[in-house]
N, C-alpha and C. Protein backbone atom coordinates (compact mmCIF):
# COMPACT_ATOMS: atom_id res chain seq x y z
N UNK A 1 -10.82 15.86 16.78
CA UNK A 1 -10.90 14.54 17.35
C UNK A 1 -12.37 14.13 17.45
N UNK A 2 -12.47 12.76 17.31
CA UNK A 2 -13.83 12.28 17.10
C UNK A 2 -14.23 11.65 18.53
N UNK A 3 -15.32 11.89 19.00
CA UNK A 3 -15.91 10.86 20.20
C UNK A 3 -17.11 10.51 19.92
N UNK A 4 -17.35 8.90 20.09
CA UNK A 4 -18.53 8.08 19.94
C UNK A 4 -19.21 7.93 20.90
N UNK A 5 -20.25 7.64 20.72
CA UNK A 5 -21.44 7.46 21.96
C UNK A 5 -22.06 6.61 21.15
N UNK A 6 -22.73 5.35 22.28
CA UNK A 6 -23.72 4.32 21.67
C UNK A 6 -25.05 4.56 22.70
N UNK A 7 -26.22 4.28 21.86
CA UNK A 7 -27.49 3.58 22.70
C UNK A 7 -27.80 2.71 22.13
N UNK A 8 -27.97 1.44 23.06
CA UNK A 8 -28.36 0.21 22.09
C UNK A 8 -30.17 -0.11 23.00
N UNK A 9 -30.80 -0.37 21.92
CA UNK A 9 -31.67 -1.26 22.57
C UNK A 9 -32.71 -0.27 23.35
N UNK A 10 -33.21 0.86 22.71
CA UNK A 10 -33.98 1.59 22.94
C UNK A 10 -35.20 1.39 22.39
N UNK A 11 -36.19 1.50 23.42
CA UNK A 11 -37.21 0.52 22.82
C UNK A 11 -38.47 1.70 22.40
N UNK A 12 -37.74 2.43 21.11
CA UNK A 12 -38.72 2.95 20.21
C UNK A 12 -38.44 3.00 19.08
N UNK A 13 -39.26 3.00 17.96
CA UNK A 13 -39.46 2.20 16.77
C UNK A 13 -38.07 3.17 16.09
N UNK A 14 -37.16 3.28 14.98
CA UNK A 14 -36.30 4.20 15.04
C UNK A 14 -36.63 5.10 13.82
N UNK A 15 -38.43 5.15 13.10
CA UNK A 15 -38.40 6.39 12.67
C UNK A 15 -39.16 6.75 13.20
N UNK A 16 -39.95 7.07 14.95
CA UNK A 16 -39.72 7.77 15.63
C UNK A 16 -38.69 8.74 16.14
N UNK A 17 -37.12 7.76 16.45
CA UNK A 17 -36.32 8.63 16.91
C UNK A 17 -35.67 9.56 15.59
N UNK A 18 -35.94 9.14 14.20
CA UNK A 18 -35.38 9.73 13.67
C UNK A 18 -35.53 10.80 13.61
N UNK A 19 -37.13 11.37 13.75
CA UNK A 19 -37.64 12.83 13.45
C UNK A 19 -36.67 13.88 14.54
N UNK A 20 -36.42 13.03 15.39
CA UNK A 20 -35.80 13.71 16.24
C UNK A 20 -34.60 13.88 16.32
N UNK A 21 -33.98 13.28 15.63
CA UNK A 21 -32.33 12.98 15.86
C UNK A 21 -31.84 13.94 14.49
N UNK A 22 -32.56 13.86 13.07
CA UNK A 22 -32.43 14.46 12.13
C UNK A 22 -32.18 16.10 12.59
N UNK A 23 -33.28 16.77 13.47
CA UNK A 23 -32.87 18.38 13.81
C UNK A 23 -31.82 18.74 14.68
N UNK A 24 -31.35 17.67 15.19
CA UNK A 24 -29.87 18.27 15.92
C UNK A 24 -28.72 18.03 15.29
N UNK A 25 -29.05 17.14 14.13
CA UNK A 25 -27.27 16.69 13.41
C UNK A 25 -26.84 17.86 12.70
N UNK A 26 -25.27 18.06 13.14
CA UNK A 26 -24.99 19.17 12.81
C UNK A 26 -24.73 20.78 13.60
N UNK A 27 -25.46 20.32 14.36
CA UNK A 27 -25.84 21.53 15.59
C UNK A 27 -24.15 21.30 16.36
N UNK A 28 -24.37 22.53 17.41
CA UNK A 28 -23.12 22.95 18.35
C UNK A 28 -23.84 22.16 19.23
N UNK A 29 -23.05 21.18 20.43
CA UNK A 29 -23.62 20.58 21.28
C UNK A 29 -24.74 21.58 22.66
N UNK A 30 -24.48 22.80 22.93
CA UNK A 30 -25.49 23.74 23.36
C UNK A 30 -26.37 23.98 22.57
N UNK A 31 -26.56 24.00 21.36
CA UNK A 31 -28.08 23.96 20.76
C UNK A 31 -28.49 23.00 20.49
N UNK A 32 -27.89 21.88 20.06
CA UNK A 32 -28.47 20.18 20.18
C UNK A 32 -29.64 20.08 22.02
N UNK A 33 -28.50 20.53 22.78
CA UNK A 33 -29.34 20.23 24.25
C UNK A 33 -30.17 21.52 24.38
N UNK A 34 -30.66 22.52 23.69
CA UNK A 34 -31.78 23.39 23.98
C UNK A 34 -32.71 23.09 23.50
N UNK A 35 -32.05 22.25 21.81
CA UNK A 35 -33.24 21.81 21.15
C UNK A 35 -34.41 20.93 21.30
N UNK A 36 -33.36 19.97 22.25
CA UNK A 36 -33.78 18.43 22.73
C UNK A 36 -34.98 19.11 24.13
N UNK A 37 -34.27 19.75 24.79
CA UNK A 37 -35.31 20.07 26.33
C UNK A 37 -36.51 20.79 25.65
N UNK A 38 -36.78 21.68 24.67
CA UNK A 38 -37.85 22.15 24.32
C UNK A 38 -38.60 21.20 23.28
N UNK A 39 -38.35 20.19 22.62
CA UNK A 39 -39.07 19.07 21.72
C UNK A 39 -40.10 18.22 22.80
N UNK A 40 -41.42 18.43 22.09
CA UNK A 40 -42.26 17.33 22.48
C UNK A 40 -42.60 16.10 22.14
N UNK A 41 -41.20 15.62 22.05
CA UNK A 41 -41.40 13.97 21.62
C UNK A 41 -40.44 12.86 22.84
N UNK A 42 -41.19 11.43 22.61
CA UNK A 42 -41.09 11.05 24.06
C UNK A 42 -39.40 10.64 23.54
N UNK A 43 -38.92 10.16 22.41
CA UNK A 43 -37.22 9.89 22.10
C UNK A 43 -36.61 11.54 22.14
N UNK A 44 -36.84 12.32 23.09
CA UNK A 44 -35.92 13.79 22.92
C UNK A 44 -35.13 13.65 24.08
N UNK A 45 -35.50 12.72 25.35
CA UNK A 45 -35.05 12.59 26.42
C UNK A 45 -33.82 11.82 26.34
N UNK A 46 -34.04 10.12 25.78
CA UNK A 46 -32.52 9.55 25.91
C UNK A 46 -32.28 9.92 24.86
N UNK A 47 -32.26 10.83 23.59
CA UNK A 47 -31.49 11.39 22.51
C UNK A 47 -30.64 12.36 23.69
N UNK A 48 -31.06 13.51 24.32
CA UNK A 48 -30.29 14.36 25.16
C UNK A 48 -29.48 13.37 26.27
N UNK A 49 -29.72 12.51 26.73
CA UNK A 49 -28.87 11.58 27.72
C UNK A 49 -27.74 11.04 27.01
N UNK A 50 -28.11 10.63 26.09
CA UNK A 50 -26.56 10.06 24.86
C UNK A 50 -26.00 11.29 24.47
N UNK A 51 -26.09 12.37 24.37
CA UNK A 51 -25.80 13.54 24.18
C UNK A 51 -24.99 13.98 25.71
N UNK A 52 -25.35 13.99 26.36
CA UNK A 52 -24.71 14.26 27.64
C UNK A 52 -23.44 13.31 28.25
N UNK A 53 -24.27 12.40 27.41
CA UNK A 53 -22.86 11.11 27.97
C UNK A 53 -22.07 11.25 27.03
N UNK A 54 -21.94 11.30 25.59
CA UNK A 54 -20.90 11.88 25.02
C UNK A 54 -20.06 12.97 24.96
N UNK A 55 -20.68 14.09 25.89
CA UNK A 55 -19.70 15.10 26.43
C UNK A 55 -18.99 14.58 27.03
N UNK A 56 -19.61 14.15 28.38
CA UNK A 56 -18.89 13.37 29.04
C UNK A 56 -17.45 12.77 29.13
N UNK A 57 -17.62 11.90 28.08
CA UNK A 57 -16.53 11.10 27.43
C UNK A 57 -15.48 12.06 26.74
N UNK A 58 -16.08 12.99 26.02
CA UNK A 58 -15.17 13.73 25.58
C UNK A 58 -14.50 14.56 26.88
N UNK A 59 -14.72 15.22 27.58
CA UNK A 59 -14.17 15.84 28.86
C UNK A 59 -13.35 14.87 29.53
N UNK A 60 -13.64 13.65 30.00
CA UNK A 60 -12.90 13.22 30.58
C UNK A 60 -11.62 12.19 29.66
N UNK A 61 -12.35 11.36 28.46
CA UNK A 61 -11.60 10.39 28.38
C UNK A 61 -10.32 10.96 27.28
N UNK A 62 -10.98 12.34 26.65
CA UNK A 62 -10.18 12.87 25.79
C UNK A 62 -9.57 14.37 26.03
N UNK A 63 -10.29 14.49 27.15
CA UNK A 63 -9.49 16.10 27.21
C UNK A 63 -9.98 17.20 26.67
N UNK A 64 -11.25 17.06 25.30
CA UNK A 64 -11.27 18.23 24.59
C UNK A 64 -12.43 19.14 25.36
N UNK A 65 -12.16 20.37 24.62
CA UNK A 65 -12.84 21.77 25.45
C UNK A 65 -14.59 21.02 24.80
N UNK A 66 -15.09 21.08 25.80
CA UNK A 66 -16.86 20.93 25.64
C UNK A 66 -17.58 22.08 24.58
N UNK A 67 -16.73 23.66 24.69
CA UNK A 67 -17.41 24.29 24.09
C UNK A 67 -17.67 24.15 22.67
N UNK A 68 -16.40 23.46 22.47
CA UNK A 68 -16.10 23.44 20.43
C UNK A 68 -16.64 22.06 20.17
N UNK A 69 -17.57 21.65 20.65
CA UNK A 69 -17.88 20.17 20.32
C UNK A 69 -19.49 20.20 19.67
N UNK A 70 -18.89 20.11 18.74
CA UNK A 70 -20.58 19.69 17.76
C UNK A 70 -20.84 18.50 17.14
N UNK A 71 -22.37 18.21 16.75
CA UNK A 71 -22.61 16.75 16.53
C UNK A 71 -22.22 16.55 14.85
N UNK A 72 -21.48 15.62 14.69
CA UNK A 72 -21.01 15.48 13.52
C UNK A 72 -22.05 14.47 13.18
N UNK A 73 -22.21 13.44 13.11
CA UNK A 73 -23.39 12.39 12.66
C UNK A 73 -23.99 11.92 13.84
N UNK A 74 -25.18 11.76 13.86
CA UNK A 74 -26.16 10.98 14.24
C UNK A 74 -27.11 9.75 13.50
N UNK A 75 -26.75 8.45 14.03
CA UNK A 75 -27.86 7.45 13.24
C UNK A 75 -28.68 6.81 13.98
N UNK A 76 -29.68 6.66 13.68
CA UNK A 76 -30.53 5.69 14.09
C UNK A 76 -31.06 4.40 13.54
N UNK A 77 -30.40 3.45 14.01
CA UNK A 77 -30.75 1.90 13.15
C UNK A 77 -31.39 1.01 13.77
N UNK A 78 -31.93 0.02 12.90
CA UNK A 78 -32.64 -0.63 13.71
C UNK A 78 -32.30 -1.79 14.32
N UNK A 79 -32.78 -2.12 15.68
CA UNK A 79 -32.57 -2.81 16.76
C UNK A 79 -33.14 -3.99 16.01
N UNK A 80 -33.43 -5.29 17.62
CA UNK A 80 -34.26 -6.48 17.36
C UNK A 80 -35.56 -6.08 17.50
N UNK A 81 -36.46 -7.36 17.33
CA UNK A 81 -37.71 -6.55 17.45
C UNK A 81 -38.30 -7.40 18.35
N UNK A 82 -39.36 -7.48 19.29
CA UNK A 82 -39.80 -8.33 19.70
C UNK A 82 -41.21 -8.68 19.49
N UNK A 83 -41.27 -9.54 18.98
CA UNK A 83 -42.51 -10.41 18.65
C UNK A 83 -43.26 -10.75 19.53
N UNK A 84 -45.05 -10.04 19.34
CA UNK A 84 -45.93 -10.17 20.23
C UNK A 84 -47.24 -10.43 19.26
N UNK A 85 -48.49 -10.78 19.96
CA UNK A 85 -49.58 -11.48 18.84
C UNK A 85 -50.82 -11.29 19.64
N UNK A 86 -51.98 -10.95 18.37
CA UNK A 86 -53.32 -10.21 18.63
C UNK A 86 -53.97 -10.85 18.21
N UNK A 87 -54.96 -11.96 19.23
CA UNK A 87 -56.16 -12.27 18.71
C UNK A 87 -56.86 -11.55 17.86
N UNK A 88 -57.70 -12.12 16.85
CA UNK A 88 -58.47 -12.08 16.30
C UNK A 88 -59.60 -12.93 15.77
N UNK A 89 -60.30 -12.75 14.87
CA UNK A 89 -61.53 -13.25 14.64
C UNK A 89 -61.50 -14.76 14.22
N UNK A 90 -61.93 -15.59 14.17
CA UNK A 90 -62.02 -17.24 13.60
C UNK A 90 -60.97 -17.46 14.14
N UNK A 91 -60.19 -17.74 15.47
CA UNK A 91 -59.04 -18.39 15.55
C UNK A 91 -58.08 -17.65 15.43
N UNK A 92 -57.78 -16.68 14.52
CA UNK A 92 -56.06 -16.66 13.96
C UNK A 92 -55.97 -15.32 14.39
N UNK A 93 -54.22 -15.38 14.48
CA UNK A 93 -53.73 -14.49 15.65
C UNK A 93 -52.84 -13.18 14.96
N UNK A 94 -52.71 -12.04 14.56
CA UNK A 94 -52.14 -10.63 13.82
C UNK A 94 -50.58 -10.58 15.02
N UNK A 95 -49.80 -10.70 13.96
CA UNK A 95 -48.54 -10.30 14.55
C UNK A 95 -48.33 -9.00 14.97
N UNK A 96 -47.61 -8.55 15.92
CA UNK A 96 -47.26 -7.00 16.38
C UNK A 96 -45.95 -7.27 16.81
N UNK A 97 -45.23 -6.05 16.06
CA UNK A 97 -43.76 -5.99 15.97
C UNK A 97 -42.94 -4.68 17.23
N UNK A 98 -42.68 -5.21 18.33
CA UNK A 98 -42.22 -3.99 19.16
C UNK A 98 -40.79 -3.48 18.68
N UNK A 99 -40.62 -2.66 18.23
CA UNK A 99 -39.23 -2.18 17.32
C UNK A 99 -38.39 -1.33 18.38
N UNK A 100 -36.99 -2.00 18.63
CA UNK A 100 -36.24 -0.79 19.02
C UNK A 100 -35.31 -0.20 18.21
N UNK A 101 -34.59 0.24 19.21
CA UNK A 101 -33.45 1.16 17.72
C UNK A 101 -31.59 1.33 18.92
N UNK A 102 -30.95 1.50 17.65
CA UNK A 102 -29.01 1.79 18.20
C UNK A 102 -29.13 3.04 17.69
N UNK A 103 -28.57 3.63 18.61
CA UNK A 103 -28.26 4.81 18.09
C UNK A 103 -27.11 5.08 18.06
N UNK A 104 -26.00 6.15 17.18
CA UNK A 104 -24.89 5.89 17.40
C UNK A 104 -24.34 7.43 17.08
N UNK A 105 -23.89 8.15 17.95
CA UNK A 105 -23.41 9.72 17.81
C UNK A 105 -21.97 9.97 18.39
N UNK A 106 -21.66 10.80 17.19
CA UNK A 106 -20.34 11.31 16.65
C UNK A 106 -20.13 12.60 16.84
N UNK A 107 -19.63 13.45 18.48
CA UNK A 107 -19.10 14.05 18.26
C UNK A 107 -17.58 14.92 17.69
N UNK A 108 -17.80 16.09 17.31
CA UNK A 108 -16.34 16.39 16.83
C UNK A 108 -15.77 17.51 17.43
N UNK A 109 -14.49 17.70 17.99
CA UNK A 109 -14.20 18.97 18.69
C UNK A 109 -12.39 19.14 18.91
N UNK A 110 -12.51 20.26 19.16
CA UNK A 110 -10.71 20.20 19.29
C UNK A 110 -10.50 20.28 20.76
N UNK A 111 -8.32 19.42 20.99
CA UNK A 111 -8.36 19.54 22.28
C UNK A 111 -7.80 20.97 22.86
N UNK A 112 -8.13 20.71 23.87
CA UNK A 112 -7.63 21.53 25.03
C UNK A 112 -5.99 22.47 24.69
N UNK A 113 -6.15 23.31 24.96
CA UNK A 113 -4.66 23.68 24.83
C UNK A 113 -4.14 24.01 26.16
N UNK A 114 -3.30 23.68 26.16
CA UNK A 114 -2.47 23.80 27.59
C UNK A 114 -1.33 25.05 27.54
N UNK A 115 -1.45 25.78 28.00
CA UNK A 115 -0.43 26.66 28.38
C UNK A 115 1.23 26.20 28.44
N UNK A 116 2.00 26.21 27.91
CA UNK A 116 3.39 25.23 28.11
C UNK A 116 4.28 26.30 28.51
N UNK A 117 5.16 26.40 29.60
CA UNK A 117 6.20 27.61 29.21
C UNK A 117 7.41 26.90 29.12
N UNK A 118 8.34 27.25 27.98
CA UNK A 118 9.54 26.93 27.63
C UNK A 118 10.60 27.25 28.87
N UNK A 119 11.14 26.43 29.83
CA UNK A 119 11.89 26.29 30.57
C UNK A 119 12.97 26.71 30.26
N UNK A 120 14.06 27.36 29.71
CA UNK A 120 15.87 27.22 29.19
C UNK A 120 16.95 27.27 30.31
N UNK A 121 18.03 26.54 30.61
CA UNK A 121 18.41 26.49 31.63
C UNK A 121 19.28 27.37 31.62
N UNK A 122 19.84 27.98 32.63
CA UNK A 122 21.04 29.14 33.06
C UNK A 122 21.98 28.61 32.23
N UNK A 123 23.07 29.38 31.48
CA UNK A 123 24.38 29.23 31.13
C UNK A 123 25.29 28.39 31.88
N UNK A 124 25.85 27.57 31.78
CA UNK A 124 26.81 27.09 32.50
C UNK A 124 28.29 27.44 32.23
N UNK A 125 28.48 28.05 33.58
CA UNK A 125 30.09 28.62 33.18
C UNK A 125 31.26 27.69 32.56
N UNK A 126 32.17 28.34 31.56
CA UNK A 126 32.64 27.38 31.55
C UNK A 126 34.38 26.87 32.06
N UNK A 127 34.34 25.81 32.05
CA UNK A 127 35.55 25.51 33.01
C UNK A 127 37.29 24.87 32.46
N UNK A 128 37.80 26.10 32.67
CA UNK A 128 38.95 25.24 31.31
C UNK A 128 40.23 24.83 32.23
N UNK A 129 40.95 24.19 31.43
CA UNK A 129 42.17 23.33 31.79
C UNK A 129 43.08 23.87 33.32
N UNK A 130 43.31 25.33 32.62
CA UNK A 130 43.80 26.32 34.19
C UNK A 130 43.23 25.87 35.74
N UNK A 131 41.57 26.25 35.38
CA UNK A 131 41.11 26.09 36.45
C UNK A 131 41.08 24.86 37.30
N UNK A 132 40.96 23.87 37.04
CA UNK A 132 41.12 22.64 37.25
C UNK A 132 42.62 22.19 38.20
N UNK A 133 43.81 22.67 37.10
CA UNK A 133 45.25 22.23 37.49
C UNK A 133 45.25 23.09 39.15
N UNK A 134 45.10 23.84 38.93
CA UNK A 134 45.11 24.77 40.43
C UNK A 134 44.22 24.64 41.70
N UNK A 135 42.84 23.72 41.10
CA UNK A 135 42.32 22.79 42.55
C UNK A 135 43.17 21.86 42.92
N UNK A 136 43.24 21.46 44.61
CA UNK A 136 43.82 19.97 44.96
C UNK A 136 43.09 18.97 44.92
N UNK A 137 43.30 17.87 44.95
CA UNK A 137 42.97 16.64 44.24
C UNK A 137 42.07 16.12 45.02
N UNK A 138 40.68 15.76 44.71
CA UNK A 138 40.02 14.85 46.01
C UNK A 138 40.54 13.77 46.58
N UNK A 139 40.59 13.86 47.97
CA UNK A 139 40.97 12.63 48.60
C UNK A 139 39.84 10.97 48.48
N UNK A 140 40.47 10.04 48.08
CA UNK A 140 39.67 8.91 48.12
C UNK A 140 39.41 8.63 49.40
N UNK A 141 38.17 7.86 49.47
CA UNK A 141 38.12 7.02 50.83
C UNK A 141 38.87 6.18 51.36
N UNK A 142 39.31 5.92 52.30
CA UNK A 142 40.39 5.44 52.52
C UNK A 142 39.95 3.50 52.53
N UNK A 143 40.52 2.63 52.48
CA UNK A 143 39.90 1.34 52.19
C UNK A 143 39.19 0.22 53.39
N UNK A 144 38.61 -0.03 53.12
CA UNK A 144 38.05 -1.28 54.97
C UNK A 144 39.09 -2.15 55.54
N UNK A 145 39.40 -2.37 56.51
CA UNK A 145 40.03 -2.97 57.49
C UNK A 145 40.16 -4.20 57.06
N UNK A 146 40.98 -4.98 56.76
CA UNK A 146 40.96 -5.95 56.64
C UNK A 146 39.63 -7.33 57.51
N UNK A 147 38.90 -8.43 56.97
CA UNK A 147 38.51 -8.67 58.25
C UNK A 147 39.67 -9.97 58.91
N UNK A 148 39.14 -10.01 60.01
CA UNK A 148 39.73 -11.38 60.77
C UNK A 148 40.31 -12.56 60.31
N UNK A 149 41.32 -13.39 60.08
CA UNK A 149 41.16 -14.40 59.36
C UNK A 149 41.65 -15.59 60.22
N UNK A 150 40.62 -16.48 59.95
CA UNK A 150 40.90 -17.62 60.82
C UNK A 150 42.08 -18.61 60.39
N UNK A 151 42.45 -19.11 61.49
CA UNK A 151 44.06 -20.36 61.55
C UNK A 151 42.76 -21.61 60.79
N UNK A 152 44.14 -22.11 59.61
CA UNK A 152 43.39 -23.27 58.98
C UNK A 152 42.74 -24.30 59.79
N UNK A 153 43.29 -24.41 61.16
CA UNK A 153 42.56 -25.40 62.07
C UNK A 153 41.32 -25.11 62.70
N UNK A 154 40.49 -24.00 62.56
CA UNK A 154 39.56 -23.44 63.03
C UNK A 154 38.67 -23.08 62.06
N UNK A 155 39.00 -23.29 60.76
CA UNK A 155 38.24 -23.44 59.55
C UNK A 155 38.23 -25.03 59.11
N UNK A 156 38.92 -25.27 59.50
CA UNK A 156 38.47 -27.00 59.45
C UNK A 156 37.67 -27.68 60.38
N UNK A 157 37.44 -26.82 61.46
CA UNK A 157 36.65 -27.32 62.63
C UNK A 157 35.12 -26.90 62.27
N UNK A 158 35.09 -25.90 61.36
CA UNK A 158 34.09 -25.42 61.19
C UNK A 158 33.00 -26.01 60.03
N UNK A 159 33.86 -26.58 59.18
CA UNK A 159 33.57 -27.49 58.11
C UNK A 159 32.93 -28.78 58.62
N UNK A 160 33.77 -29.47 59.43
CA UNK A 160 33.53 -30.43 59.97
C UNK A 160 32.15 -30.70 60.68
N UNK A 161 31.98 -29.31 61.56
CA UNK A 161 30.62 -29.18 62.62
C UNK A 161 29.39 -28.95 61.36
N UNK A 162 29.56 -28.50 60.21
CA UNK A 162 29.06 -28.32 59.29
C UNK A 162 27.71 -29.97 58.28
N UNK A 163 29.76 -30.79 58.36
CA UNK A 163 29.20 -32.03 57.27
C UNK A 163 28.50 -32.80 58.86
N UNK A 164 28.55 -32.61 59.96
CA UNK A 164 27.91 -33.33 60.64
C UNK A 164 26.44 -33.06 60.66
N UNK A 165 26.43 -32.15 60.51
CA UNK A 165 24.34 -31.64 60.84
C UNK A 165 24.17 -32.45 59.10
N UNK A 166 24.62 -32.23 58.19
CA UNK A 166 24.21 -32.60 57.12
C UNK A 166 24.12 -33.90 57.46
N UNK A 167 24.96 -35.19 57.79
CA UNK A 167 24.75 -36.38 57.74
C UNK A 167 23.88 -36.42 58.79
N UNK A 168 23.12 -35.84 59.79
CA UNK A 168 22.51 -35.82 61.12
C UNK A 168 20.83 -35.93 60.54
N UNK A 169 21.08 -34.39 59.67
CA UNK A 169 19.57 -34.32 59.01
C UNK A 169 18.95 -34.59 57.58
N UNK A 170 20.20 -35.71 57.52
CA UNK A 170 19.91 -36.90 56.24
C UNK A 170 20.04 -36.28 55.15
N UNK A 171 20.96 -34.85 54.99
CA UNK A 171 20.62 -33.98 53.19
C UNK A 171 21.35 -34.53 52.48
N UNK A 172 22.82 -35.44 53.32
CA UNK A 172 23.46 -36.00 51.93
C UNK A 172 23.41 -36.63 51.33
């Protein structure tokens, strides 16, 4: 399984970061991060932070074991740049280009295995025609009481007290 990691917008030129990014591609993610803490270059730091955050991701969002995870590709491309300007002599002004860079890393690793144990359920005895005829029969519940029932003149009284609130509170 594959997990991505982005850095966008790192503000060093990106063949700086490349020198750096080139000696870990390929590596087991524990020698990528030994490599990175002992390099004296100033892109070894958020190269190892995108590195860390893509474990990360892999541990949590995918499950897979951290140990089997190595860097499958690493790129470094280039960002925007931002445009800044250097006096000079007679008037006119030398452009300077501040370059950042995306970086974009691909680890690869397998998941997790989980222990599963196959459950099988007990035999169920089985139950034939004999056995059955020779239980007695469940008793049903017995049924609800009838309810009350009112004399038609006391259901007409009731109707009546009824259409009066309606014509009272104007619904008809």
């Amino acid at each position: 399984m594959e997990v991505r990691a982005h850095l966008r917008h790192l503000r060093t030129a990106p063949r700086k970061v490349r020198l750096v990014i080139n000696l870990i591609r390929g590596l087991s993610v524990e020698a990528a991060t030994d490599q990175l803490h002992v390099l004296p270059k100033g892109s070894s730091l958020p190269v190892l932070k995108l590195l860390q955050s893509a474990v990360a991701n892999a541990d949590h969002n995918f499950h897979l074991d951290t140990k089997t995870l190595k860097v499958k590709s690493i790129v470094a491309n280039e960002g925007p740049k931002l445009k800044r300007y250097r006096p000079r002599a007679f008037g006119r002004a030398a452009e300077i280009l501040k370059r950042s860079t995306h970086i974009t890393l691909v680890l690869e690793g397998t998941a997790l295995t989980k222990s599963v144990k196959k459950v099988t359920p007990p035999p169920a005895d089985k139950v034939t025609a004999a056995d059955i005829k020779g239980q007695p029969a469940e008793a049903k519940p017995a049924m609800k009481p009838a309810a009350d029932k009112r004399s038609a003149t006391e259901t007409e009284q009731v109707h009546q007290a009824q259409d009066a609130n309606v014509h009272r509170k104007g619904l008809h």
